[in-house]
C-alpha atoms as a PDB file:
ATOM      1  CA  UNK A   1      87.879  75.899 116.212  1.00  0.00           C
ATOM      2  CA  UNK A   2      86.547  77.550 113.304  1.00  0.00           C
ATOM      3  CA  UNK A   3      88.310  75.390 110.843  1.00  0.00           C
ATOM      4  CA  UNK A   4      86.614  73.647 107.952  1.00  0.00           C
ATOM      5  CA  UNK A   5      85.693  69.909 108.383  1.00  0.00           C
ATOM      6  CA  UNK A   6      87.420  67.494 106.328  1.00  0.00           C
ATOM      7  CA  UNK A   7      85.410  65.393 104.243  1.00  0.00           C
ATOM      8  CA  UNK A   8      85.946  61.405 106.141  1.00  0.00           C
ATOM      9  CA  UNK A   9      83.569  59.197 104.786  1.00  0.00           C
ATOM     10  CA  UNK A  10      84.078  55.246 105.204  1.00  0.00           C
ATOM     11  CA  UNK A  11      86.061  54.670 101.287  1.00  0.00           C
ATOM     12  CA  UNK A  12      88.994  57.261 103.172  1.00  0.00           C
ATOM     13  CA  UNK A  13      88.734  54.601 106.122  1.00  0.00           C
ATOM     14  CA  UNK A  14      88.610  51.934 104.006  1.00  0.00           C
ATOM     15  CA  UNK A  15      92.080  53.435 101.901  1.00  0.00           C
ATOM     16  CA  UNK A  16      93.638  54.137 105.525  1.00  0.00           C
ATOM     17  CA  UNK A  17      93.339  50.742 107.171  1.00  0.00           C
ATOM     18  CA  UNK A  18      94.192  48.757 103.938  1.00  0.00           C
ATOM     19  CA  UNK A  19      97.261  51.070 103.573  1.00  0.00           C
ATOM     20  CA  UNK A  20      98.615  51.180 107.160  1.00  0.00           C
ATOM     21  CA  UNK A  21      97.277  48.761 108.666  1.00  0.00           C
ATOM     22  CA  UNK A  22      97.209  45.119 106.279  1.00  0.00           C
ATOM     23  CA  UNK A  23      96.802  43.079 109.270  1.00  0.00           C
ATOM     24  CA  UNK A  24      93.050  44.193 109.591  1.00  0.00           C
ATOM     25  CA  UNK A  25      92.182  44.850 105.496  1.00  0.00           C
ATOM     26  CA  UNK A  26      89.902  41.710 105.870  1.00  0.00           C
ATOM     27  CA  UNK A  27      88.068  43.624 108.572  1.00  0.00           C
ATOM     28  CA  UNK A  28      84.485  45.458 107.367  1.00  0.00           C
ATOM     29  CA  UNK A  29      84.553  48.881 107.948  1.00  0.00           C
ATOM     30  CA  UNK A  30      81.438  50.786 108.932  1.00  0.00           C
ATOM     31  CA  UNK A  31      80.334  54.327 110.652  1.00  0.00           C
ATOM     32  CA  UNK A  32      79.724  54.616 114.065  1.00  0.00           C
ATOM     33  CA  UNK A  33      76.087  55.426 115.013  1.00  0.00           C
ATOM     34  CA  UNK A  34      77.032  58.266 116.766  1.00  0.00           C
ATOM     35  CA  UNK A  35      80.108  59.263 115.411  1.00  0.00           C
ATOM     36  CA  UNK A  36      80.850  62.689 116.883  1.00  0.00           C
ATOM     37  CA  UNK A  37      82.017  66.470 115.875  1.00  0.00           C
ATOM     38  CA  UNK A  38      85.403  66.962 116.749  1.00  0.00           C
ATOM     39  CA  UNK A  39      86.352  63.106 115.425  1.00  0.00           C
ATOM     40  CA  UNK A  40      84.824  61.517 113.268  1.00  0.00           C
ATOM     41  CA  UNK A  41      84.632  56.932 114.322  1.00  0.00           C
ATOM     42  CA  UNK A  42      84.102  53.975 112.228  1.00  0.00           C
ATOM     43  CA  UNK A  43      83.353  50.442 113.589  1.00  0.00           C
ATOM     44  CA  UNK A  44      86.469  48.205 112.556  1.00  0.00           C
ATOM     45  CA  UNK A  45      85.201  45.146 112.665  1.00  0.00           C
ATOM     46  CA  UNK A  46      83.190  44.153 115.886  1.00  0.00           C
ATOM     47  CA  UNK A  47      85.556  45.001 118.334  1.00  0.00           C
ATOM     48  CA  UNK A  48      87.781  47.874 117.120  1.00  0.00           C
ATOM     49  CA  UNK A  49      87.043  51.627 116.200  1.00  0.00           C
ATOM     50  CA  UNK A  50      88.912  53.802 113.809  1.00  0.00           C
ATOM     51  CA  UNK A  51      88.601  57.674 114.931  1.00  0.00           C
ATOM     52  CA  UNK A  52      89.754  60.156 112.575  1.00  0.00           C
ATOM     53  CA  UNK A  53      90.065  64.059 114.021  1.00  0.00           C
ATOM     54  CA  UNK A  54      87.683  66.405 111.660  1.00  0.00           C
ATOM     55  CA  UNK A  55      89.605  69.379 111.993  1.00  0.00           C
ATOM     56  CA  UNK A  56      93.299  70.466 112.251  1.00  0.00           C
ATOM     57  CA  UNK A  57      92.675  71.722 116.158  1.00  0.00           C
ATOM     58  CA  UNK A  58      92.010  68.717 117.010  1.00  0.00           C
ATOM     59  CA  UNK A  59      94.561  66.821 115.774  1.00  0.00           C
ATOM     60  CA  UNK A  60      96.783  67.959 119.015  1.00  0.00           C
ATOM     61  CA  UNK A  61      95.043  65.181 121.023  1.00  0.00           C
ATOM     62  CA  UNK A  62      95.622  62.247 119.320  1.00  0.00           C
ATOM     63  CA  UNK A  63      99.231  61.615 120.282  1.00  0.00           C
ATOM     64  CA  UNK A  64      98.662  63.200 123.686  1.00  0.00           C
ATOM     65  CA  UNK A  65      95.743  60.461 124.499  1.00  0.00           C
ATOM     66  CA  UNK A  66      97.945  57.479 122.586  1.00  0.00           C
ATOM     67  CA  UNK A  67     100.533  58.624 125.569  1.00  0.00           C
ATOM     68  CA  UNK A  68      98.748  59.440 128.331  1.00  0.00           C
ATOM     69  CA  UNK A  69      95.531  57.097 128.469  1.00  0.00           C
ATOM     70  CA  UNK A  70      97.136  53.503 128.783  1.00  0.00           C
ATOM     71  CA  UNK A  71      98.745  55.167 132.560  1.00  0.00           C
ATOM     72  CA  UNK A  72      95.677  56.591 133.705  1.00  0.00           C
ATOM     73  CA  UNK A  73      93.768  53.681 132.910  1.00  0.00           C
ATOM     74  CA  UNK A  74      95.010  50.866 135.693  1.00  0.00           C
ATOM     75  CA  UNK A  75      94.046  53.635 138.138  1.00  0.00           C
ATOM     76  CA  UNK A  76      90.338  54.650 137.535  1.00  0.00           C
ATOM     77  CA  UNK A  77      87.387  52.602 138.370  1.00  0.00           C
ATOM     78  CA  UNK A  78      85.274  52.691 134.466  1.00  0.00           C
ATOM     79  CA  UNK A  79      86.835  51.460 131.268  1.00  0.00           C
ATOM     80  CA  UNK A  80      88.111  54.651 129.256  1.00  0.00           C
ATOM     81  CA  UNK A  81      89.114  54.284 125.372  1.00  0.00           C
ATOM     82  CA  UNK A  82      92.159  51.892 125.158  1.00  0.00           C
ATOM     83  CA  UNK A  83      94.412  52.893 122.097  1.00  0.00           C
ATOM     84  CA  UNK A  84      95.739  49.792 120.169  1.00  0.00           C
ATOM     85  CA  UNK A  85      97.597  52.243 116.721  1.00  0.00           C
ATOM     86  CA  UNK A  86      97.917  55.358 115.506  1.00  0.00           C
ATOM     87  CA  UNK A  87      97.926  55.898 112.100  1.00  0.00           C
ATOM     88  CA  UNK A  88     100.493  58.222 109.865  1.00  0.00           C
ATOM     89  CA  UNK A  89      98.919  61.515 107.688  1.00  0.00           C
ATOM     90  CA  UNK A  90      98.802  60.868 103.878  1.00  0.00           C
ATOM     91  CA  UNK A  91      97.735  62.501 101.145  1.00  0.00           C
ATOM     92  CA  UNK A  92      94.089  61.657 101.092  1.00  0.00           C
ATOM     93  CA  UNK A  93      94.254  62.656 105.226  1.00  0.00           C
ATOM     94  CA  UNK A  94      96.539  65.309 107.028  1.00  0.00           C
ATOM     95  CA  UNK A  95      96.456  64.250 110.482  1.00  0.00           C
ATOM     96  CA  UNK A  96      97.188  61.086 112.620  1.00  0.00           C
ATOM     97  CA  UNK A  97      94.557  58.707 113.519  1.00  0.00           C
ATOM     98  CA  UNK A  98      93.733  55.709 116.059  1.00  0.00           C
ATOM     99  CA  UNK A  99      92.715  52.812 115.987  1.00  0.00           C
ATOM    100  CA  UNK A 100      90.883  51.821 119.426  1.00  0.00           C
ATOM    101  CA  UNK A 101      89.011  49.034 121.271  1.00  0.00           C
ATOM    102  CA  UNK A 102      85.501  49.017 120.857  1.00  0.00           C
ATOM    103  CA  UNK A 103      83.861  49.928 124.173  1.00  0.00           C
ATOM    104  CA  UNK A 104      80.444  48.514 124.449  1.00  0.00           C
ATOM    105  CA  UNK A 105      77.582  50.614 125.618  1.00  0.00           C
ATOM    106  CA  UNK A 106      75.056  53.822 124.800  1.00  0.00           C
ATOM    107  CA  UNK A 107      75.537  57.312 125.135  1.00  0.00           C
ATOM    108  CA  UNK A 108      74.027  58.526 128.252  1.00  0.00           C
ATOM    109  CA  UNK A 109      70.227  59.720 128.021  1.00  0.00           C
ATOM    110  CA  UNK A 110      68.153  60.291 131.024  1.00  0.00           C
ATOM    111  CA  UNK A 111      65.624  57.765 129.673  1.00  0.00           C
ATOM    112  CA  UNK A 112      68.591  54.651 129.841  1.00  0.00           C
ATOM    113  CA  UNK A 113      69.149  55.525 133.059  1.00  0.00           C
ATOM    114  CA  UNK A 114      67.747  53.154 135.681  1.00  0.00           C
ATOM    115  CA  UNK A 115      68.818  55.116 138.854  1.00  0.00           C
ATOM    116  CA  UNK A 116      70.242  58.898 138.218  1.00  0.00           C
ATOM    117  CA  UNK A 117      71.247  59.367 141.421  1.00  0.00           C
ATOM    118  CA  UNK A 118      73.558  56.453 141.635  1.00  0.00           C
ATOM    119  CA  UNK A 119      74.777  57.173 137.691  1.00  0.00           C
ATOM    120  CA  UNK A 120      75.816  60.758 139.752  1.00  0.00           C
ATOM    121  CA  UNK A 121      78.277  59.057 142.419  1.00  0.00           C
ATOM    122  CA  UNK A 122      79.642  56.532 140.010  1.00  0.00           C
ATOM    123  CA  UNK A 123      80.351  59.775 137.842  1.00  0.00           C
ATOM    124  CA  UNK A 124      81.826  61.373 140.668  1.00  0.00           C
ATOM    125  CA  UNK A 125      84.044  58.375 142.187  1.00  0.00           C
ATOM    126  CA  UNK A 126      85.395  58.597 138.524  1.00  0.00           C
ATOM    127  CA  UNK A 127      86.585  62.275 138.778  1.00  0.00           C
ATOM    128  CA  UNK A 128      87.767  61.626 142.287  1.00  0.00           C
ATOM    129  CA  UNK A 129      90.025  58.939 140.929  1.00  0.00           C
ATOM    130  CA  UNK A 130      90.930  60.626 138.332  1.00  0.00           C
ATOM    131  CA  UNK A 131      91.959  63.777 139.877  1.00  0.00           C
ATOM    132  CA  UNK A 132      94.736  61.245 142.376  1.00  0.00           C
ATOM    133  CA  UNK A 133      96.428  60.243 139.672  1.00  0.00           C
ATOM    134  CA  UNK A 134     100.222  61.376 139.749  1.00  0.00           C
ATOM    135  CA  UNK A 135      99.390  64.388 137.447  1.00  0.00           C
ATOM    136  CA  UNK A 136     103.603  64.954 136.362  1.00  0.00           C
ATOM    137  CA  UNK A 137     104.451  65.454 133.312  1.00  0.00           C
ATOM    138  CA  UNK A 138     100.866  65.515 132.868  1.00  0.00           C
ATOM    139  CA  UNK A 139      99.617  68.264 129.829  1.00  0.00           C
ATOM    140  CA  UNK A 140      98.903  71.578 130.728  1.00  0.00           C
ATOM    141  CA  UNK A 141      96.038  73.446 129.363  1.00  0.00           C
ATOM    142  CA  UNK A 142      96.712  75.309 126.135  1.00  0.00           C
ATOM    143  CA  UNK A 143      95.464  74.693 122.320  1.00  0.00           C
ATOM    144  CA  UNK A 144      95.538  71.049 122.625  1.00  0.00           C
ATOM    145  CA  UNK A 145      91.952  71.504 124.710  1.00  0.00           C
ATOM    146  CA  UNK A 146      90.963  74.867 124.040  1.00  0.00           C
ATOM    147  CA  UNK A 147      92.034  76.425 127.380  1.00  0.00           C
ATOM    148  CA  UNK A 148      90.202  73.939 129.331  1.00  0.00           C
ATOM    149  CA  UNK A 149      91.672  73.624 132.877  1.00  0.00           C
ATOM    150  CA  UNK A 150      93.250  77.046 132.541  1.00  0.00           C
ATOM    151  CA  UNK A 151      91.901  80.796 134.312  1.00  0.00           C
ATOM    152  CA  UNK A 152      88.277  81.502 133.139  1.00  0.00           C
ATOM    153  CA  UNK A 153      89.407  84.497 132.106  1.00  0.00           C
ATOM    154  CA  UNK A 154      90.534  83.449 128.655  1.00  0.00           C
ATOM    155  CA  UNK A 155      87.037  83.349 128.027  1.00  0.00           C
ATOM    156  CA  UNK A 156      85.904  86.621 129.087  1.00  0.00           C
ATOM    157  CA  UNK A 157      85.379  88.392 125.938  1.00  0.00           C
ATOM    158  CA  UNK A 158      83.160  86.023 124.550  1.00  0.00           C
ATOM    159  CA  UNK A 159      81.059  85.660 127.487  1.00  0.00           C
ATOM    160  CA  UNK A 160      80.771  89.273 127.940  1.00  0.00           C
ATOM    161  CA  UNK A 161      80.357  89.444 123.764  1.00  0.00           C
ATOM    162  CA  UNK A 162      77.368  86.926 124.486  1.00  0.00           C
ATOM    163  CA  UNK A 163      75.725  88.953 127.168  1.00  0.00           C
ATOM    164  CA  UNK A 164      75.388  91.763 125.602  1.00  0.00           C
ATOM    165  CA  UNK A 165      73.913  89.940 122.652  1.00  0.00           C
ATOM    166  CA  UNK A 166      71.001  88.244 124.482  1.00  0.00           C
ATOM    167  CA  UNK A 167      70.069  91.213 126.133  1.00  0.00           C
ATOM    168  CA  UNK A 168      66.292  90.887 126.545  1.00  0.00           C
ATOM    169  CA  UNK A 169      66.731  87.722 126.330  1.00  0.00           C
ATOM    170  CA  UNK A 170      68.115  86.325 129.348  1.00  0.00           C
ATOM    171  CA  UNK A 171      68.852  88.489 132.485  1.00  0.00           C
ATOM    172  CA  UNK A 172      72.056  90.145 131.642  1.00  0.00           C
ATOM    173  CA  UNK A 173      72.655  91.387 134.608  1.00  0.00           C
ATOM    174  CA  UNK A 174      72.434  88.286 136.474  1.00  0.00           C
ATOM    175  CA  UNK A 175      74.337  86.555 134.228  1.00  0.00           C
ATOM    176  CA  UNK A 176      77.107  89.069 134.492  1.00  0.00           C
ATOM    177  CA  UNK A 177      77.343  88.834 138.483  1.00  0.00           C
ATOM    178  CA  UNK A 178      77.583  85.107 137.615  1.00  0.00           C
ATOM    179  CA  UNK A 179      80.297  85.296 135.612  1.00  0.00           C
ATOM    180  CA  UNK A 180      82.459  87.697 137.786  1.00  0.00           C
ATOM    181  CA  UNK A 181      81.808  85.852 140.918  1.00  0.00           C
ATOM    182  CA  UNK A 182      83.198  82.537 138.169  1.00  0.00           C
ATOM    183  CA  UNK A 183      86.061  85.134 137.317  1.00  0.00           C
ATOM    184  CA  UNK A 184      87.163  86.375 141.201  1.00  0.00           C
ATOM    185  CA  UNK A 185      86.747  82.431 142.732  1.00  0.00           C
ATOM    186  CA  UNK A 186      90.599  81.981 141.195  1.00  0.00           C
ATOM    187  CA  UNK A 187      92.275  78.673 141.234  1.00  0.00           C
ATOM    188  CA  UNK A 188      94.725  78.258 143.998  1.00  0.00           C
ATOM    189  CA  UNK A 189      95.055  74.289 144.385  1.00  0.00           C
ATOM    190  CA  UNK A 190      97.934  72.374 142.575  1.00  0.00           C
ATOM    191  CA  UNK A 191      97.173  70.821 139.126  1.00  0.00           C
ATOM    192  CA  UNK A 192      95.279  67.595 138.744  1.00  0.00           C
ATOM    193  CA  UNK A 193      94.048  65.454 136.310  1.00  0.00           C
ATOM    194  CA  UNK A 194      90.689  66.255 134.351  1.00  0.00           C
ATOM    195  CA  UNK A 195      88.623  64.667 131.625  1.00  0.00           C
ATOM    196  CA  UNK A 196      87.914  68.473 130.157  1.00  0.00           C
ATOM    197  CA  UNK A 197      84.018  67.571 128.207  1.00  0.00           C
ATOM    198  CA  UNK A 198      82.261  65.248 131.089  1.00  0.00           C
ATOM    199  CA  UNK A 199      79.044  65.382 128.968  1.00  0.00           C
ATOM    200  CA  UNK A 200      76.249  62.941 128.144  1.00  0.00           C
ATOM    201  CA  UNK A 201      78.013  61.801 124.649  1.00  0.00           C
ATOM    202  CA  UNK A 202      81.155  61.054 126.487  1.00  0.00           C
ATOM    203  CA  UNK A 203      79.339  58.677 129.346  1.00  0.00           C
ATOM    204  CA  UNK A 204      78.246  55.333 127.967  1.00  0.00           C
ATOM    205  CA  UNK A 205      75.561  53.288 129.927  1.00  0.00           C
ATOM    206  CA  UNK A 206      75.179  49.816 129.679  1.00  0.00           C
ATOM    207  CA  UNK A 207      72.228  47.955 131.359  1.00  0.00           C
ATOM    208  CA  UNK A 208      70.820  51.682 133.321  1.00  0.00           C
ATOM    209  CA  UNK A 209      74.250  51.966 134.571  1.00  0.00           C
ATOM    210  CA  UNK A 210      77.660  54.026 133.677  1.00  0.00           C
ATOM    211  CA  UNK A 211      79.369  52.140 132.169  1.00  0.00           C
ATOM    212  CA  UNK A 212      82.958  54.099 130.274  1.00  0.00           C
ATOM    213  CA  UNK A 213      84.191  57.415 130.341  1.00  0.00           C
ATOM    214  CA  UNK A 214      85.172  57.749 126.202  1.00  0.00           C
ATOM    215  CA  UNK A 215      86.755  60.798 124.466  1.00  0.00           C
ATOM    216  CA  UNK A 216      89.575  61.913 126.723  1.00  0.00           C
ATOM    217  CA  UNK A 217      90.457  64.516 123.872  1.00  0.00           C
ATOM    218  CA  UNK A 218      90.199  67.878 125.656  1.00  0.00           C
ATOM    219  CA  UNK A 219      92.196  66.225 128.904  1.00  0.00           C
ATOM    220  CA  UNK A 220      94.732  67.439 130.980  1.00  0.00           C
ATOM    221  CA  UNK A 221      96.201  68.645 134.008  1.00  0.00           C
ATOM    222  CA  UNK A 222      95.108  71.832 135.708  1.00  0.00           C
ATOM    223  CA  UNK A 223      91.950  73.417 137.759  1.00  0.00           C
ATOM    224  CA  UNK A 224      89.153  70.619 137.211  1.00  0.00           C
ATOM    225  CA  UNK A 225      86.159  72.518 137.591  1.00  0.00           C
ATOM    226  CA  UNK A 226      85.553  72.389 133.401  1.00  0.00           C
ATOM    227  CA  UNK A 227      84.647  69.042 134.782  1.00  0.00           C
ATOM    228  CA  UNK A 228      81.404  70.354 137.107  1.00  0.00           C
ATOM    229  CA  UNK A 229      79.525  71.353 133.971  1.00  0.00           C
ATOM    230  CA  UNK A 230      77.544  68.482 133.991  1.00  0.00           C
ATOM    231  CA  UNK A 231      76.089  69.374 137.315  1.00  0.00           C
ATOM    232  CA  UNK A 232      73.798  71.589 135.292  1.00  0.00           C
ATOM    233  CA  UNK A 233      73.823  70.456 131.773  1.00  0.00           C
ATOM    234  CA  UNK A 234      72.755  66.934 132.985  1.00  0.00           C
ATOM    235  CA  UNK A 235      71.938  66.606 136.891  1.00  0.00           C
ATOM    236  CA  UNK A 236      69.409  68.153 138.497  1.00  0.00           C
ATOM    237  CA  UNK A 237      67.745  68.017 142.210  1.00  0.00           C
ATOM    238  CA  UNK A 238      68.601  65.118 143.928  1.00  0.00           C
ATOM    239  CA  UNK A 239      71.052  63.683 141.459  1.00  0.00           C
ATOM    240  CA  UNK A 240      72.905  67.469 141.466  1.00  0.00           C
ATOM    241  CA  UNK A 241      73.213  67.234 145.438  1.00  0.00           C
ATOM    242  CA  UNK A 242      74.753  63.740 145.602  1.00  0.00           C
ATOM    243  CA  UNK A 243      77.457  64.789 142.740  1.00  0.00           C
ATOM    244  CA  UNK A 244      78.472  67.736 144.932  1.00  0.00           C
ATOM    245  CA  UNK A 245      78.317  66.049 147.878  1.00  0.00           C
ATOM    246  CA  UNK A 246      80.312  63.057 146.296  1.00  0.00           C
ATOM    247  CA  UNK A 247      82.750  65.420 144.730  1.00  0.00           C
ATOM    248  CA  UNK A 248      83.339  67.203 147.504  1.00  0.00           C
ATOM    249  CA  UNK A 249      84.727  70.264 146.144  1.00  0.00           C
ATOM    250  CA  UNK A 250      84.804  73.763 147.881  1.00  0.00           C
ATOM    251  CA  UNK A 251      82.755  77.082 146.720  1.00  0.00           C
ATOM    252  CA  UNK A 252      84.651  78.423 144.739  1.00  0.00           C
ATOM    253  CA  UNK A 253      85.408  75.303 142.648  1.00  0.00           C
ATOM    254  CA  UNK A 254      81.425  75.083 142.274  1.00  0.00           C
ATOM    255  CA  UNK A 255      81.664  78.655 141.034  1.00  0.00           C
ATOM    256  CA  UNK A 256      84.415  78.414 138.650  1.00  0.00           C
ATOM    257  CA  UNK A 257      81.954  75.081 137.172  1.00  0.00           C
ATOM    258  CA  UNK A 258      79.491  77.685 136.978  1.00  0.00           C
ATOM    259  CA  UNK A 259      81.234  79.791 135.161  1.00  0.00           C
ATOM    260  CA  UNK A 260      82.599  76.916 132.719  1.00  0.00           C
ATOM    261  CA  UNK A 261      78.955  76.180 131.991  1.00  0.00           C
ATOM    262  CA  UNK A 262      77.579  79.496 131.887  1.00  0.00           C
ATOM    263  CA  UNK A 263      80.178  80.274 128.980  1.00  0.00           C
ATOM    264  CA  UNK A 264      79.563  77.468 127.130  1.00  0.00           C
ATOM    265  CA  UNK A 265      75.894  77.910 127.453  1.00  0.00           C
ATOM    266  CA  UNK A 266      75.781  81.835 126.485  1.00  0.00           C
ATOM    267  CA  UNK A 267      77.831  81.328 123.510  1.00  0.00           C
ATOM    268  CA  UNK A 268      75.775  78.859 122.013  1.00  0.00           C
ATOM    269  CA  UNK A 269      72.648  80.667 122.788  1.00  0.00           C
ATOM    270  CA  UNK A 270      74.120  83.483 120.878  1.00  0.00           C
ATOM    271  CA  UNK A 271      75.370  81.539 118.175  1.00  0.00           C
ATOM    272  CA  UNK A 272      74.263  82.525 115.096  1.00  0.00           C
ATOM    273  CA  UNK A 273      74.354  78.433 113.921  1.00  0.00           C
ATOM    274  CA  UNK A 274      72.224  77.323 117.080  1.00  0.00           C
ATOM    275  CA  UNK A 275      69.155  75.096 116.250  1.00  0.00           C
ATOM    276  CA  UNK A 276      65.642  75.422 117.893  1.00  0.00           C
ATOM    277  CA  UNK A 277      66.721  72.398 120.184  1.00  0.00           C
ATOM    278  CA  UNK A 278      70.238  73.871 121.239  1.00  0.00           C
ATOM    279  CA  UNK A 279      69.247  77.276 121.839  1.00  0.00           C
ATOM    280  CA  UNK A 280      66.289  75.742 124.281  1.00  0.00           C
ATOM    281  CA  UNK A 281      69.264  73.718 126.129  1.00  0.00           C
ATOM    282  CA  UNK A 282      71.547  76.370 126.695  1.00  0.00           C
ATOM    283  CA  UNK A 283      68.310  78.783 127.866  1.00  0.00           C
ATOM    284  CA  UNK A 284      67.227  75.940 130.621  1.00  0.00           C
ATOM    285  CA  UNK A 285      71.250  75.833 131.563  1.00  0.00           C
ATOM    286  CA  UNK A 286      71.498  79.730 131.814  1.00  0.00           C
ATOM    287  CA  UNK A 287      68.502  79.326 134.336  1.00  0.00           C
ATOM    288  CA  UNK A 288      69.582  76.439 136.645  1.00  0.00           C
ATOM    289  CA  UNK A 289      72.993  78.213 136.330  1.00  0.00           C
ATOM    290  CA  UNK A 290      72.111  81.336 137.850  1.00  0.00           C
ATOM    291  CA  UNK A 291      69.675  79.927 139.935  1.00  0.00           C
ATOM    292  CA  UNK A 292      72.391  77.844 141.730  1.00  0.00           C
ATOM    293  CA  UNK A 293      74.709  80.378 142.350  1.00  0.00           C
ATOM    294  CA  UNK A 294      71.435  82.645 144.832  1.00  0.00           C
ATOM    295  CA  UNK A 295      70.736  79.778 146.155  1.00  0.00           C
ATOM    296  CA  UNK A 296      74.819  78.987 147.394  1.00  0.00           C
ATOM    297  CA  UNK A 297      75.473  82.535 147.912  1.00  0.00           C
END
């Protein structure tokens, strides 16, 4: 993941579309307002998106979503992107693209939010469906989405790594007992489906409500705890009890979430490139982290 972005600004678009795709040259092309890190999306006219990976690891997902997200879609209860092309790599860009239908809607802030606790069993009826969907031939987890819905354990040495570099600034030993506990609850179920980044740029709302599930790039089929992380990065209180409740999964899928968020959390809080505003996130996660796991254990 530590590959250099590629430069996409909206004249590469612009070259793209006219080249590939002539049926929509006449269409303006403009960036997205929120246009992401691992893609890159420009508005194509009103109702179509162009999204363009940034990097070379992420260039695994585009043909994996172009196959796999017009099948899950009939079965789950939101709107999820719909692909409509995928573009060829060229000399001015290396990697395929898409072209998508524009989904209409804002990404999720508390403040847009007219009822939290029923945005946290609409979120969870979501994962429910998605985890009955026939998961065969499904992809496993590997490169394509960094690991996710794979053992914890690929992780270790960075989360350990991280520890050890906030000593003093976090409880390290907590932390540590957290992150065992993550390692020893082992998956035993059999693979399901899983979004692999359920966070608040991913869930649109659209008057207070969820609304879509977008950017399906770090999907798969596996252990879909990766997919708890926004019990803690995003719910709280009451809204945190109705998504577990809702979800209804057992202890030591909770854990493994924990874990999934704890790692995330610690290595951004040691990150070297963490702003003032990121490192206070992760810092408020590592807290309501290890708090939940005393207060289940």
């Amino acid at each position: 993941m530590n590959n250099p972005k590629l430069g996409i600004d909206t004249d590469l678009v612009r070259r793209l579309v006219d080249a590939q795709f002539p049926k929509w040259r006449h269409l303006p092309v403009s960036p997205v307002a929120s246009g992401g890190w691992d893609n890159r999306t420009f508005h194509l006219g009103d109702e179509m998106t162009v999204r363009l990976p940034s990097a070379a690891p992420y260039s695994l997902q585009v043909e994996k979503e172009h196959r796999w997200l017009p099948q899950l879609a009939p079965h789950l209860p939101l709107p999820i992107p719909m692909p409509l092309a995928m573009g060829e790599p060229t000399a001015d860009y290396p990697w395929h693209l898409s072209v998508y239908r524009w989904i209409e809607g804002e990404t999720a802030k508390t403040g847009q939010i007219t009822d939290l606790r029923a945005f946290a069993l609409s979120l969870a009826d979501f994962l429910v469906a998605l985890k009955r969907i026939d998961p065969a031939g499904g992809p496993a987890p590997g490169q394509h989405n960094f690991h996710r819905g794979g053992p914890l354990r690929v992780y270790d040495g960075e989360a350990r790594l991280a520890i050890a570099a906030l000593e003093g600034e976090i409880d390290t030993q907590a932390a540590t007992i957290v992150w065992e506990a993550a390692l020893a609850a082992t998956w035993q179920g059999s693979p399901v489906w899983f979004h692999g980044d359920v966070a608040w740029g991913n869930l649109l709302v659209d008057e207070g409500r969820l609304s879509a599930i977008i950017d399906f790039g770090t999907s798969g089929v596996g252990d879909p705890s990766c997919d708890l992380a926004i019990a803690w990065t995003f719910f709280e209180g009451e809204s945190r009890k109705v998504f577990r409740d809702r979800i209804a999964v057992d202890d030591a899928t909770w854990a493994r979430g924990r874990g999934w968020t704890l790692w995330k959390a610690l290595i951004t809080l040691a990150g070297h490139d963490a702003n003032q505003a990121e490192a206070e996130k992760s810092r408020r996660v590592i807290d309501e982290v290890l708090a939940d796991h005393w207060r289940w254990t």
